[in-house]
C-alpha atoms as a PDB file:
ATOM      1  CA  UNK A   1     -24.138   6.623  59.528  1.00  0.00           C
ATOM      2  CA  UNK A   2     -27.604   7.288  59.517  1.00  0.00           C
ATOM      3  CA  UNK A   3     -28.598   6.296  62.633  1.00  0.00           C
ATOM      4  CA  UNK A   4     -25.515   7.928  64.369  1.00  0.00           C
ATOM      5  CA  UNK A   5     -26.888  11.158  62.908  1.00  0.00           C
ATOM      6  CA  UNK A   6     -30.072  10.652  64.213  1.00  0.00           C
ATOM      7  CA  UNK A   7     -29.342   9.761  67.524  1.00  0.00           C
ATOM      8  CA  UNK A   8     -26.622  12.702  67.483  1.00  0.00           C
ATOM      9  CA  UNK A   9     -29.703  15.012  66.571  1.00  0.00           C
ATOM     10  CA  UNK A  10     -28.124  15.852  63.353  1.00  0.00           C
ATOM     11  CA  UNK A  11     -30.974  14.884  60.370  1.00  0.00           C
ATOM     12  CA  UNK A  12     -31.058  16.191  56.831  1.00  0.00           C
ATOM     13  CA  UNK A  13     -32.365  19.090  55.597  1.00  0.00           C
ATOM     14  CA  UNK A  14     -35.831  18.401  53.962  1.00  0.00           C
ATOM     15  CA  UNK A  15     -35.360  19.811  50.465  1.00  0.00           C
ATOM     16  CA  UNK A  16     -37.989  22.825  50.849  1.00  0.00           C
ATOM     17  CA  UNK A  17     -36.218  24.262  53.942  1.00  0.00           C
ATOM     18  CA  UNK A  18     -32.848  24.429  51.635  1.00  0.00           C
ATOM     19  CA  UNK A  19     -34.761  25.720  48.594  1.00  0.00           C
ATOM     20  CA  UNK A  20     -36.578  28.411  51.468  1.00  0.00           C
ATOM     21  CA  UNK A  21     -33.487  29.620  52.493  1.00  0.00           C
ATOM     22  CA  UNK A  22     -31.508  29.588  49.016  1.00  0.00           C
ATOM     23  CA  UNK A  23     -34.623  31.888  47.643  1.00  0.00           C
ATOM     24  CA  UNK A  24     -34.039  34.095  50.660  1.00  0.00           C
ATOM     25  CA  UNK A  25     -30.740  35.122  49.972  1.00  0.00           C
ATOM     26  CA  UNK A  26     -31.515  35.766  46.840  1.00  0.00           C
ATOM     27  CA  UNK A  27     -34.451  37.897  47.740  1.00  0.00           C
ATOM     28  CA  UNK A  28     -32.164  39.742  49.966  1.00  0.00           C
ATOM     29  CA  UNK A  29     -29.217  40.352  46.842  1.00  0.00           C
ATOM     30  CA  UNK A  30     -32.396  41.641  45.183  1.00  0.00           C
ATOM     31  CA  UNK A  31     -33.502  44.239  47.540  1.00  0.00           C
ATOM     32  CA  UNK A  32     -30.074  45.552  48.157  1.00  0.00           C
ATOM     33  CA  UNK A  33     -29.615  45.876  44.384  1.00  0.00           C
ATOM     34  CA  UNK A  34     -32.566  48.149  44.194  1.00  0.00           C
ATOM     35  CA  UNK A  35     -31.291  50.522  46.643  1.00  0.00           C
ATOM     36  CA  UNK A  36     -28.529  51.251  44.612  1.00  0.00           C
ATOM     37  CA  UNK A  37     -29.095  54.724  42.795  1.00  0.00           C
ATOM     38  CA  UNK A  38     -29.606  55.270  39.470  1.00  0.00           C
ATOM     39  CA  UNK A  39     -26.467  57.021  38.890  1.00  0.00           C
ATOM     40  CA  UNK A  40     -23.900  54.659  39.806  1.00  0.00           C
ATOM     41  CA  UNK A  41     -23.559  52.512  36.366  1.00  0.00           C
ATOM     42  CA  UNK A  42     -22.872  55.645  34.593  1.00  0.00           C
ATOM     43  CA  UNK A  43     -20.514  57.058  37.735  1.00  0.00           C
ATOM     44  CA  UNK A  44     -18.284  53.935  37.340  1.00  0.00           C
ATOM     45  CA  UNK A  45     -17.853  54.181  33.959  1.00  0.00           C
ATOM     46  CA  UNK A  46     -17.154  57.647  33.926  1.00  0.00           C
ATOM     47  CA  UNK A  47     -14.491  56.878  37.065  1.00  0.00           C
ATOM     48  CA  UNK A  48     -12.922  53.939  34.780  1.00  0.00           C
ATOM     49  CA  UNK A  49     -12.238  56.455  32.087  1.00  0.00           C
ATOM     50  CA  UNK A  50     -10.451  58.886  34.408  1.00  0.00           C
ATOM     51  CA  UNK A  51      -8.359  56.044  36.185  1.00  0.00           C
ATOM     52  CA  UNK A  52      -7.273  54.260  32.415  1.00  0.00           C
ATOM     53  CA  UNK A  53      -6.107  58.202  31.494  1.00  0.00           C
ATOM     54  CA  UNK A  54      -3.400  57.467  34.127  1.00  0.00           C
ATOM     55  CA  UNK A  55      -2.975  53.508  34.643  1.00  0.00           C
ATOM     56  CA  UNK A  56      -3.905  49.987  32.973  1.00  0.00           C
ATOM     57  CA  UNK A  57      -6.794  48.456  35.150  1.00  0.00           C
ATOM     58  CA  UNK A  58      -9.006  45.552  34.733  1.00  0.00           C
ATOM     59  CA  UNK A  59     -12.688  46.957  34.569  1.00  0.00           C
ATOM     60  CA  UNK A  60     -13.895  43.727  36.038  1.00  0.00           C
ATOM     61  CA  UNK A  61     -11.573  44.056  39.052  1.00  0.00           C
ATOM     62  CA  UNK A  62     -13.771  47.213  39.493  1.00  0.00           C
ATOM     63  CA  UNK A  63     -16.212  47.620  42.801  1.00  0.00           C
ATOM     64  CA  UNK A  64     -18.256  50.598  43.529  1.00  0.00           C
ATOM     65  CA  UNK A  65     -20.782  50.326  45.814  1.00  0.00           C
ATOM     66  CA  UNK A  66     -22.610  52.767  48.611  1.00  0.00           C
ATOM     67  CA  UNK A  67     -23.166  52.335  52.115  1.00  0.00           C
ATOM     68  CA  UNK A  68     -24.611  54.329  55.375  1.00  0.00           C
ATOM     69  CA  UNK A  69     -22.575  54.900  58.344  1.00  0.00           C
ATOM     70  CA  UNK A  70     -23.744  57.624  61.074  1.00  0.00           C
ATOM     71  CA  UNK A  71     -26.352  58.888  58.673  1.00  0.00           C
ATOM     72  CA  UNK A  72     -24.210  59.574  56.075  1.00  0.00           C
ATOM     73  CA  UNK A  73     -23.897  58.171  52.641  1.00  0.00           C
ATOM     74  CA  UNK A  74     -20.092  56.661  52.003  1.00  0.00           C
ATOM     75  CA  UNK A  75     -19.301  56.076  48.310  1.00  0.00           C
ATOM     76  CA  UNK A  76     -16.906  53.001  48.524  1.00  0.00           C
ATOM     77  CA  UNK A  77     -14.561  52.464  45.548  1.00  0.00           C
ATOM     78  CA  UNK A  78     -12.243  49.361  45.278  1.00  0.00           C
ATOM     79  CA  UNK A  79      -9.299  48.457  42.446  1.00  0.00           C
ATOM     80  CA  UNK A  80      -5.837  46.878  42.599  1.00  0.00           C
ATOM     81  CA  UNK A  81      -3.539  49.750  40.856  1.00  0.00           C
ATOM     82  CA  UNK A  82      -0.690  47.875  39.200  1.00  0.00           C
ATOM     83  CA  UNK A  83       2.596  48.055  40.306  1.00  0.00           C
ATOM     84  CA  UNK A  84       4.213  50.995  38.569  1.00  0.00           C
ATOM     85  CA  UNK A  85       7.505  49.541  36.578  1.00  0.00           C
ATOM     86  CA  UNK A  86      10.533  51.417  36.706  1.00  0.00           C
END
């Protein structure tokens, strides 16, 4: 199989270009973690408490997160409600 691959044009990655790009991604997670404000840890807990006054959730199930569109900030909140039993 070797030699099919190289005669396709299709070679292994040498090690260092995988372990380059793996440590780019993560550089990337990084800087879009520090964006994030200050705020927001305590903002989704406080937004947990007011949604488990009214429903069960799952804090891990959980997602806040905030993005620009047009210029403007867009807080983004995500959570599967459970179905409501009747």
């Amino acid at each position: 199989m070797a030699l099919l691959d190289y005669l396709l044009g299709q070679r292994k990655q040498k090690s260092a270009t995988v372990a380059k790009e793996r440590l780019q991604i993560l550089l990337a997670h990084e800087r879009s973690e520090r964006k994030a404000p200050t705020y927001l840890p305590a903002m989704r807990e406080e937004i947990l408490q007011v949604i488990a006054k009214y429903v069960e959730i799952d804090a891990e199930n959980l997602q806040i997160s905030i993005d620009e569109a047009n210029g403007v900030e867009v807080l983004e909140l995500n959570l599967v409600l459970p179905d409501e039993k009747r």
